[in-house]
C-alpha atoms as a PDB file:
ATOM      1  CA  UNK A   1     135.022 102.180 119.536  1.00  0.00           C
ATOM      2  CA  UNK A   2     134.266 104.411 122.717  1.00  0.00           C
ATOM      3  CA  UNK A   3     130.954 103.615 124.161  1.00  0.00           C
ATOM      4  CA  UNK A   4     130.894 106.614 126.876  1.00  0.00           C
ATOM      5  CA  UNK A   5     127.937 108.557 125.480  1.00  0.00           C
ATOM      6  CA  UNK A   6     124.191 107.064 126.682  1.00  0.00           C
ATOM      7  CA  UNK A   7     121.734 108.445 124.243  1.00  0.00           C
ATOM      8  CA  UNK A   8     118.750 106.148 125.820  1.00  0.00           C
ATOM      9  CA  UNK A   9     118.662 102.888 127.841  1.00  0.00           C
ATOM     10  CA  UNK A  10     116.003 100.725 127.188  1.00  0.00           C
ATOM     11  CA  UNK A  11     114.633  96.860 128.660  1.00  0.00           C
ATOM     12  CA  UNK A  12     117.955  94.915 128.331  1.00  0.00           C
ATOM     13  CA  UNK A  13     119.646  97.641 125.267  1.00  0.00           C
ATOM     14  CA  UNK A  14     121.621 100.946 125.966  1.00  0.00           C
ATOM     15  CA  UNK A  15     122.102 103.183 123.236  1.00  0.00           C
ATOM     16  CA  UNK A  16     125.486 104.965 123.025  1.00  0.00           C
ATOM     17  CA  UNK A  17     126.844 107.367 121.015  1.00  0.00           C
ATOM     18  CA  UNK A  18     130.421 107.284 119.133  1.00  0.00           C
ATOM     19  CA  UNK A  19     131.155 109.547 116.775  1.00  0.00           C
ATOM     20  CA  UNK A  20     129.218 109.648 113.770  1.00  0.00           C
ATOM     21  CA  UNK A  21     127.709 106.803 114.904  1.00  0.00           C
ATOM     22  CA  UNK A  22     125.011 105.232 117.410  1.00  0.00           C
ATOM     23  CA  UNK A  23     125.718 101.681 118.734  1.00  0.00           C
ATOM     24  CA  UNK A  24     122.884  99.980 119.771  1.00  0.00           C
ATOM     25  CA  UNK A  25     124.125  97.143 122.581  1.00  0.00           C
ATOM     26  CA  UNK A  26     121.837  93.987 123.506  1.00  0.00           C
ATOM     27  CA  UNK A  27     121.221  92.493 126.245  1.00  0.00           C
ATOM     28  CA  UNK A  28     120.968  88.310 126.988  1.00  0.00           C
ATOM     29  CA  UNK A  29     117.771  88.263 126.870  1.00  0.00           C
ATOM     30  CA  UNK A  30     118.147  88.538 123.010  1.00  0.00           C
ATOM     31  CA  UNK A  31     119.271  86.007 120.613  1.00  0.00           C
ATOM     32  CA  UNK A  32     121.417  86.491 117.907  1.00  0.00           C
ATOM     33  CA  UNK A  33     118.043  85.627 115.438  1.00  0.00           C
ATOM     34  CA  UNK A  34     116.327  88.879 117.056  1.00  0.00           C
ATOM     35  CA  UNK A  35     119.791  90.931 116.366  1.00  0.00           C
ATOM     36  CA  UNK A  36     120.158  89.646 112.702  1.00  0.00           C
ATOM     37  CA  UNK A  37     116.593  90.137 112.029  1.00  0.00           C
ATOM     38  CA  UNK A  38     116.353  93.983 112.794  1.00  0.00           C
ATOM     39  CA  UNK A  39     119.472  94.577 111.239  1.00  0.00           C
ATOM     40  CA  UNK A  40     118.083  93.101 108.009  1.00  0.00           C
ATOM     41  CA  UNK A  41     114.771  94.537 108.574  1.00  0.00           C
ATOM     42  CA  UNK A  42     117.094  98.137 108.530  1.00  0.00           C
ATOM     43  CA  UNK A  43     118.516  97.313 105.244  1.00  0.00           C
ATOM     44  CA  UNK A  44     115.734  96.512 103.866  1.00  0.00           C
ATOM     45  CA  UNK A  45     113.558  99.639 104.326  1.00  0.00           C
ATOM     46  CA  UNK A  46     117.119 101.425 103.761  1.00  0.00           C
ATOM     47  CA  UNK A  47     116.774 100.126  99.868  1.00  0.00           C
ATOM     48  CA  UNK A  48     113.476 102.222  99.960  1.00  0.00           C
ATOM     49  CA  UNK A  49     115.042 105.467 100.182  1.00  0.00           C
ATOM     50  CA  UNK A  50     113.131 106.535 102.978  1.00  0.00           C
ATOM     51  CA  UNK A  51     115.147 109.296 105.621  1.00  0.00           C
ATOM     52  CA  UNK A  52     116.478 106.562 107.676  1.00  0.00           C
ATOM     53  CA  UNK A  53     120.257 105.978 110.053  1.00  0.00           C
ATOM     54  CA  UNK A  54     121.958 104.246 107.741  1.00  0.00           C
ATOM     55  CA  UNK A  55     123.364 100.577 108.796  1.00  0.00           C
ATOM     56  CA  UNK A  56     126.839 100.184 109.124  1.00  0.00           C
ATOM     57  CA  UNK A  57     127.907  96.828 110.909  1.00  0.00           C
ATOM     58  CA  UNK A  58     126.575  93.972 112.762  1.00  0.00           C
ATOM     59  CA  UNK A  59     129.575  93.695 115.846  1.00  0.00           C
ATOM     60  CA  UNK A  60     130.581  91.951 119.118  1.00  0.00           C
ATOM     61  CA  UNK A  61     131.498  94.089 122.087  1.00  0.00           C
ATOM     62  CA  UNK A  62     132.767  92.363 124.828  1.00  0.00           C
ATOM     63  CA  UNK A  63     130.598  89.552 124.495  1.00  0.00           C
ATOM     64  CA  UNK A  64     127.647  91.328 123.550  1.00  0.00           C
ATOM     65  CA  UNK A  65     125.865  91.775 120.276  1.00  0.00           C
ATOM     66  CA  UNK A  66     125.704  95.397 119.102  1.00  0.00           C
ATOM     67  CA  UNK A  67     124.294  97.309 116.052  1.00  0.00           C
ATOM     68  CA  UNK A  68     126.107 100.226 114.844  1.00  0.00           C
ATOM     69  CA  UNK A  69     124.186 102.824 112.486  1.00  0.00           C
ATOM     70  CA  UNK A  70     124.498 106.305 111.273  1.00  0.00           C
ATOM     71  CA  UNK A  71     124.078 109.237 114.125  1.00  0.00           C
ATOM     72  CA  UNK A  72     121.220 111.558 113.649  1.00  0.00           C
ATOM     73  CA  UNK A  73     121.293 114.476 115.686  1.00  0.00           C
ATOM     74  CA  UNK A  74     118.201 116.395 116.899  1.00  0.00           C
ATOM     75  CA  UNK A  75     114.933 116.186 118.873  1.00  0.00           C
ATOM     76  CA  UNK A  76     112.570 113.817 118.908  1.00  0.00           C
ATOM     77  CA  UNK A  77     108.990 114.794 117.893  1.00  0.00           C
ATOM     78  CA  UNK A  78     107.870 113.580 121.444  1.00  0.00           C
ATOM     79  CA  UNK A  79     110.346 115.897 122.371  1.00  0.00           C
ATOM     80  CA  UNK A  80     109.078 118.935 120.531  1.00  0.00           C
ATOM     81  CA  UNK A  81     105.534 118.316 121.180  1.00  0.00           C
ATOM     82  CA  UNK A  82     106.655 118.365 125.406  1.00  0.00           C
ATOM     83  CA  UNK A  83     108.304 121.330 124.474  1.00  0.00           C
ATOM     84  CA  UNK A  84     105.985 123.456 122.291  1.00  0.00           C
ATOM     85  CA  UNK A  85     102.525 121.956 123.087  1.00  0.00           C
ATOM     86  CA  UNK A  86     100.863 125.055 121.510  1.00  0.00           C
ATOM     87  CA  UNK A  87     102.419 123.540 118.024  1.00  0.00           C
ATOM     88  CA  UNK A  88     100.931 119.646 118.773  1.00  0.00           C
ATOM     89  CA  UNK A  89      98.731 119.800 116.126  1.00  0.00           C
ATOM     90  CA  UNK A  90     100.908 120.799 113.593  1.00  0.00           C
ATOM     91  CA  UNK A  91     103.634 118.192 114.703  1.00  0.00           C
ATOM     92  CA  UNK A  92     100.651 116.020 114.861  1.00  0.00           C
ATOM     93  CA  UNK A  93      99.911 116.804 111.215  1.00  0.00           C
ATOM     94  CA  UNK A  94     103.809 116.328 110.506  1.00  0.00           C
ATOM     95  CA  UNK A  95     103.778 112.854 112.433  1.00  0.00           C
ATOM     96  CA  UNK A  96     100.881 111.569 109.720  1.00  0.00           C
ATOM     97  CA  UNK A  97     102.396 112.742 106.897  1.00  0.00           C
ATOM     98  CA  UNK A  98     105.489 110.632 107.671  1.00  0.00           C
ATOM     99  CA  UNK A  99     103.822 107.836 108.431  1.00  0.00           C
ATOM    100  CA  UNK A 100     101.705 107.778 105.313  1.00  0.00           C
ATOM    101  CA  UNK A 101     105.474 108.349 102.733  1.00  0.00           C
ATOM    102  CA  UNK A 102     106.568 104.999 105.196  1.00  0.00           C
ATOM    103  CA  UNK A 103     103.260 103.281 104.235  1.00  0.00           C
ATOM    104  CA  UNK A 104     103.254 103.990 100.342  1.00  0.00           C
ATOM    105  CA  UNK A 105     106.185 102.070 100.291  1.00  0.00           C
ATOM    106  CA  UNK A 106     107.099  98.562  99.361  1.00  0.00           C
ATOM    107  CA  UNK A 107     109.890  96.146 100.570  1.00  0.00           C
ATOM    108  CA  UNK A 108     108.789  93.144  99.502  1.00  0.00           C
ATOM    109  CA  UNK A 109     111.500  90.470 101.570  1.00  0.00           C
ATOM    110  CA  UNK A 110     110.622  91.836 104.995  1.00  0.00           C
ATOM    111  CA  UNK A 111     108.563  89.155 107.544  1.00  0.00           C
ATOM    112  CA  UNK A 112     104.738  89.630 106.817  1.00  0.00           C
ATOM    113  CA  UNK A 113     102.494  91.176 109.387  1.00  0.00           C
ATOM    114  CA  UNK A 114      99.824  89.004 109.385  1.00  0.00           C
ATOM    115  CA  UNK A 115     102.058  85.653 110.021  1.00  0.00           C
ATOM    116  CA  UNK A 116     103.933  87.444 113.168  1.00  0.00           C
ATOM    117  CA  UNK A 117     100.245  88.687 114.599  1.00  0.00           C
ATOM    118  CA  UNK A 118      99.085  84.555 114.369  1.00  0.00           C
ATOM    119  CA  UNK A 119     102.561  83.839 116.070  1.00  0.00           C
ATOM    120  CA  UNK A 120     102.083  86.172 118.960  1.00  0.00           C
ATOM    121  CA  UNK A 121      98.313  85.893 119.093  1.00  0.00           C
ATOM    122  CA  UNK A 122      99.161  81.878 120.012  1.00  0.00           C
ATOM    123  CA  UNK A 123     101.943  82.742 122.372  1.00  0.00           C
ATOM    124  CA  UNK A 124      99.555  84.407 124.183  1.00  0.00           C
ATOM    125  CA  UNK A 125      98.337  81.043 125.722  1.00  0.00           C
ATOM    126  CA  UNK A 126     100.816  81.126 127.971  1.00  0.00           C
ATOM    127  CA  UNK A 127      99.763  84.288 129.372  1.00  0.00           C
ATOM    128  CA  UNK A 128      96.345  82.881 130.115  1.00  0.00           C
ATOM    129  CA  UNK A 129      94.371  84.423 126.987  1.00  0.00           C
ATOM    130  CA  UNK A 130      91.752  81.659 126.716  1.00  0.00           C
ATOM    131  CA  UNK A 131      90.906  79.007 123.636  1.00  0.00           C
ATOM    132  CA  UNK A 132      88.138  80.682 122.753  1.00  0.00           C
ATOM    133  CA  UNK A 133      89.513  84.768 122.627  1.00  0.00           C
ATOM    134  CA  UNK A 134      92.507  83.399 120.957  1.00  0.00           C
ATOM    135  CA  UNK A 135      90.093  81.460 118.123  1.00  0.00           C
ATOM    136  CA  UNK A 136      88.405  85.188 117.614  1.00  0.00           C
ATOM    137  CA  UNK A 137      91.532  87.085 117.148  1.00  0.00           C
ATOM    138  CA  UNK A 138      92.693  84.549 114.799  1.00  0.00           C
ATOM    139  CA  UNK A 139      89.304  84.673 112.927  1.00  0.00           C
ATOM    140  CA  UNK A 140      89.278  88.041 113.227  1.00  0.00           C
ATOM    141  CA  UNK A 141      92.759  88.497 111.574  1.00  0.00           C
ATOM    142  CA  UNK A 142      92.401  85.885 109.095  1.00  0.00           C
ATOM    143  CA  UNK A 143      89.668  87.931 107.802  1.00  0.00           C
ATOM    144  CA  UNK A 144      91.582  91.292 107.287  1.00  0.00           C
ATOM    145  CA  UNK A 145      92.725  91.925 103.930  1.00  0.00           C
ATOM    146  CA  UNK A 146      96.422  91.059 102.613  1.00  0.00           C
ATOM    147  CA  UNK A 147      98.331  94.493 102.074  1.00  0.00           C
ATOM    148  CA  UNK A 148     102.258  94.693 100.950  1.00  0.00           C
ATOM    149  CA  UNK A 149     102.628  98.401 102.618  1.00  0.00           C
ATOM    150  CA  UNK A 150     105.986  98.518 104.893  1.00  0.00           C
ATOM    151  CA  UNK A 151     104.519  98.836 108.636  1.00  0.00           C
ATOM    152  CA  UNK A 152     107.339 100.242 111.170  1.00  0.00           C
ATOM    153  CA  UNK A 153     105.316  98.306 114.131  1.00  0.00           C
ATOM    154  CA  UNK A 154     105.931 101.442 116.567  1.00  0.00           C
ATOM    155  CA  UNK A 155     105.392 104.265 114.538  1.00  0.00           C
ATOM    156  CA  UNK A 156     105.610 107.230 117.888  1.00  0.00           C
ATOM    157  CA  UNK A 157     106.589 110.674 118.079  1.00  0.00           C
ATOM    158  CA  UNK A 158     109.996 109.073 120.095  1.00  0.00           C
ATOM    159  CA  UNK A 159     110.956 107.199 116.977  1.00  0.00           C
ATOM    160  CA  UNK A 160     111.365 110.563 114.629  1.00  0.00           C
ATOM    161  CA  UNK A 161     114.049 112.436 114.701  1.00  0.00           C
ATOM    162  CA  UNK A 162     113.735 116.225 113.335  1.00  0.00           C
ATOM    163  CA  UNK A 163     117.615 116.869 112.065  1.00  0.00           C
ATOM    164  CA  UNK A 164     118.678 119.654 110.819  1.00  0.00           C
ATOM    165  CA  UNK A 165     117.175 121.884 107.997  1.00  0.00           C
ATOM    166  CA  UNK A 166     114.000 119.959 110.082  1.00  0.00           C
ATOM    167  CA  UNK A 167     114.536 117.066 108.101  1.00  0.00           C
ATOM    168  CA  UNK A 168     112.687 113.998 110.030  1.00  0.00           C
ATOM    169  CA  UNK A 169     114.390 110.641 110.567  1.00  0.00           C
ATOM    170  CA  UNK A 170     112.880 107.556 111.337  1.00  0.00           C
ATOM    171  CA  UNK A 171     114.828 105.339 114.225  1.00  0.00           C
ATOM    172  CA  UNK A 172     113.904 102.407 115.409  1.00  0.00           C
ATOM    173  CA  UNK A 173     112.994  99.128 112.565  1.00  0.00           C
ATOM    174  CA  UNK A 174     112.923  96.355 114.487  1.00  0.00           C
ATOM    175  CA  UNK A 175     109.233  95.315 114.151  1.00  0.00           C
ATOM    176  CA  UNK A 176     108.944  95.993 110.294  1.00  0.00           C
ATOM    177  CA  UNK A 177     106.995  94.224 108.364  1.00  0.00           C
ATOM    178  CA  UNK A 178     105.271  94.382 105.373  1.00  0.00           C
ATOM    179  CA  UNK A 179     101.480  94.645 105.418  1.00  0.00           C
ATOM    180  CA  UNK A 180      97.989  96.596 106.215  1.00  0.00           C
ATOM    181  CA  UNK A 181      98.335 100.145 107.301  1.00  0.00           C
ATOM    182  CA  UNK A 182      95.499 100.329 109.313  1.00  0.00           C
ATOM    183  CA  UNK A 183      97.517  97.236 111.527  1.00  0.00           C
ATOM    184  CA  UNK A 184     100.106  99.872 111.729  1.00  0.00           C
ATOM    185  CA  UNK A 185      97.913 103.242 112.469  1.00  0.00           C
ATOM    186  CA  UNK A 186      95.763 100.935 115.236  1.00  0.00           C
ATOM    187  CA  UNK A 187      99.214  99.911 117.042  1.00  0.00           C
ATOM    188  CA  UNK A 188     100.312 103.578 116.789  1.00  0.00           C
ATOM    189  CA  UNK A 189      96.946 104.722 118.554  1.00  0.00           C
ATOM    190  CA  UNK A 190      97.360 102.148 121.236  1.00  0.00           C
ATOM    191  CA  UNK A 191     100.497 103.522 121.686  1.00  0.00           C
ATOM    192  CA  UNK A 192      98.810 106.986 122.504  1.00  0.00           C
ATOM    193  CA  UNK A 193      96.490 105.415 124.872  1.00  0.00           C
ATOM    194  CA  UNK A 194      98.980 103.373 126.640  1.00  0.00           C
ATOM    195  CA  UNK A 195     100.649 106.981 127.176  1.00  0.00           C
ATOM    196  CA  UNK A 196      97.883 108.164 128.555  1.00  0.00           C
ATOM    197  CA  UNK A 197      97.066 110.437 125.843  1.00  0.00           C
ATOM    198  CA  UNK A 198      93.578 109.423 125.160  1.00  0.00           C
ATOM    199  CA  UNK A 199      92.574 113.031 123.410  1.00  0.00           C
ATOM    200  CA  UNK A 200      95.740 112.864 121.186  1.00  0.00           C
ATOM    201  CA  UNK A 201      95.184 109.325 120.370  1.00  0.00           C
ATOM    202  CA  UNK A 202      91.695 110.314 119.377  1.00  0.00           C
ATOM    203  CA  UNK A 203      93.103 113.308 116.998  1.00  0.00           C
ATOM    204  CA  UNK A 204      95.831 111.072 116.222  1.00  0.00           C
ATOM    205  CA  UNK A 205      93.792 108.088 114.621  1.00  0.00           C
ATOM    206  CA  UNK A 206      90.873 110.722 113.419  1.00  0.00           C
ATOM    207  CA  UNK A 207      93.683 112.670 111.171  1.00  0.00           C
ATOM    208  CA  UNK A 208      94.950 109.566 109.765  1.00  0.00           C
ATOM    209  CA  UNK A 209      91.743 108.398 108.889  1.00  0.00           C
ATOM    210  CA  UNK A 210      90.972 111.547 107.361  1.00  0.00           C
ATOM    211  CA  UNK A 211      94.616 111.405 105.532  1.00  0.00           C
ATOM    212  CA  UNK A 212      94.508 107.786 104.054  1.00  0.00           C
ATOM    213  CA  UNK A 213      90.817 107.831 103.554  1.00  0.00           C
ATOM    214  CA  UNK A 214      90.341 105.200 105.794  1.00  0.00           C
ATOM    215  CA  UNK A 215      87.115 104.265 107.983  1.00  0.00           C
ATOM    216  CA  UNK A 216      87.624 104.653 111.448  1.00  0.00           C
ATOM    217  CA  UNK A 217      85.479 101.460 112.137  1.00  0.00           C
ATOM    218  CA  UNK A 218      88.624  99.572 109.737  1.00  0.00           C
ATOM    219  CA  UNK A 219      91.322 100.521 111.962  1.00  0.00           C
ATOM    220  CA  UNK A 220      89.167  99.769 115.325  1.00  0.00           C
ATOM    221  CA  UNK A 221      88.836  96.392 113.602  1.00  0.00           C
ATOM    222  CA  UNK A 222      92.841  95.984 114.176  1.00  0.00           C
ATOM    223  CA  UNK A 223      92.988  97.144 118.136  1.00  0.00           C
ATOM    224  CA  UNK A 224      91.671  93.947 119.210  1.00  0.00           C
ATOM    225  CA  UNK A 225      94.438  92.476 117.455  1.00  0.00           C
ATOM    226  CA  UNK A 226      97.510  94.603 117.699  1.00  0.00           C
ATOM    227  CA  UNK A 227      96.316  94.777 121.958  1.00  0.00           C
ATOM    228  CA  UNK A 228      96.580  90.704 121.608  1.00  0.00           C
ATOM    229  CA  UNK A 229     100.141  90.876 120.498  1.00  0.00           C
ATOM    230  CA  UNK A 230     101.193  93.847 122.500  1.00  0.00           C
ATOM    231  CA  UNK A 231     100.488  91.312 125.865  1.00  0.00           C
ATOM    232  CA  UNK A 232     103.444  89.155 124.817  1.00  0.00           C
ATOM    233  CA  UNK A 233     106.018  91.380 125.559  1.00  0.00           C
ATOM    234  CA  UNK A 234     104.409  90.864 129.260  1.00  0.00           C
ATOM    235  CA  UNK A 235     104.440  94.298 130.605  1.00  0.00           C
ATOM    236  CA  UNK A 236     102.795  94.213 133.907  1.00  0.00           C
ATOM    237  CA  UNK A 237     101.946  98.023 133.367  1.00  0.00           C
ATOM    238  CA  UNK A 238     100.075  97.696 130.445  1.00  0.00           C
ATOM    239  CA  UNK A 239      98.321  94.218 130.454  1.00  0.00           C
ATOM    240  CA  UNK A 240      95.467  95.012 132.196  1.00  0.00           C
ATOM    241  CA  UNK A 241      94.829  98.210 129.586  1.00  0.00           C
ATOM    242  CA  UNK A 242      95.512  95.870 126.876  1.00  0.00           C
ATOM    243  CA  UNK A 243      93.034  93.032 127.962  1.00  0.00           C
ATOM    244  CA  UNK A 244      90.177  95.548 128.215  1.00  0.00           C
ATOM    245  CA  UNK A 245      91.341  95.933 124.122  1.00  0.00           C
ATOM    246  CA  UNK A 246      91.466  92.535 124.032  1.00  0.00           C
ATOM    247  CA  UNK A 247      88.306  91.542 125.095  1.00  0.00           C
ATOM    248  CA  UNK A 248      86.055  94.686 123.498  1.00  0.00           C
ATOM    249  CA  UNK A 249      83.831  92.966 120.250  1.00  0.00           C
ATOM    250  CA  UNK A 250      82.498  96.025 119.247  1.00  0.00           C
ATOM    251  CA  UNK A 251      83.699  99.920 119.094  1.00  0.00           C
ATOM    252  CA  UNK A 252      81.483 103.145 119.363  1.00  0.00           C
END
């Protein structure tokens, strides 16, 4: 195994190319729980037949854990959109239509969304989210309906890969779960906004709306929510953004 070719370096994970393959290499700050856990979540929404890298081992190198799955060549749609930004809204309109074939499906053994939402929506105590927010969000969550639908967790233009004969793949599993779409379109517009992108976040969540037949004032029900658990991964950048989410009761 020749790890010489950096296809993307990430918070504490590089991503090399070898071969036909991509080896995905962790850092210490993960456990081997974390590792297992998108590996499974990988085979899992593998069994759905959806255009995915395929898994191939769980491995060691030199003391690290690593992840080794199918290589898909290719641009990213983030990519393509930089690229061609005369063609956004038909990438755009490409983008939703993916999303919606990953949320008509099922995998019924992956973690629910709901339960890891409650987990992170308590951890964020410890980043100084008061009693009384964290009792809302809880509230607010508890409330939401129970859906089965797999959720990718960061459904973005960087996680699809166009390959060729412009087939897309999706990259990037490890915070599936299984539950309410609009969980999973809010998280992708936050992602938008976070970007910076506030008009394409606003075409963004009004074509998926208009896709899934889904009430905008639904999905703005999630933000709130999805901002919560976005603070735990503490990103200095974004938690002042996210608060503002956090803390917003009702949406125009």
């Amino acid at each position: 195994m020749k790890l010489e070719e950096v296809i993307a370096v990430r918070i504490d994970k590089t991503i090399y190319k070898d071969g036909n393959r991509a080896i995905k290499v962790f850092g210490d700050s993960y456990s081997k729980s974390d590792i297992l856990n998108e590996a499974l979540n990988q085979a899992r929404v593998e069994e759905t037949g959806l255009n995915i890298p395929k898994l191939i081992e769980v491995t060691k190198i030199d003391g690290k854990w690593a992840i080794a799955t199918e290589f898909i060549g290719g641009k990213t749609l983030e990519q393509l959109m930089k690229e061609n930004p005369h063609k956004f809204d038909e990438y755009l309109d490409l983008f939703v239509d993916i999303q919606m074939e990953v949320l008509s499906k099922k995998a019924p053994l992956l973690n629910k969304l709901k339960d890891k939402m409650h987990r992170k929506i308590s951890q964020t105590a410890r980043l100084g989210l008061d009693a009384t927010t964290r009792y809302e969000l809880h509230t607010r969550l508890e409330g939401m309906p129970k859906h089965d639908k797999v959720c990718h967790g960061d459904f973005n233009p960087s996680n699809i890969i166009m390959a060729e004969g412009g087939i897309p793949y999706i990259l990037d599993w490890s915070h599936a779960t299984q539950g309410n779409a609009s969980a999973d379109a809010a998280r992708t517009y936050l992602l938008f906004r976070i970007a910076g992108n506030i008009d394409k976040g606003d075409k963004y969540l009004d074509l998926f709306c208009k896709k899934s037949d889904t009430a905008k004032q639904y999905v703005q029900k999630w933000i709130s929510i999805v901002a919560a658990s976005q603070l735990v991964k503490e990103n200095k950048a974004e938690r002042e953004f996210l608060l503002n989410w956090v803390d917003v009761v009702e949406y125009a």
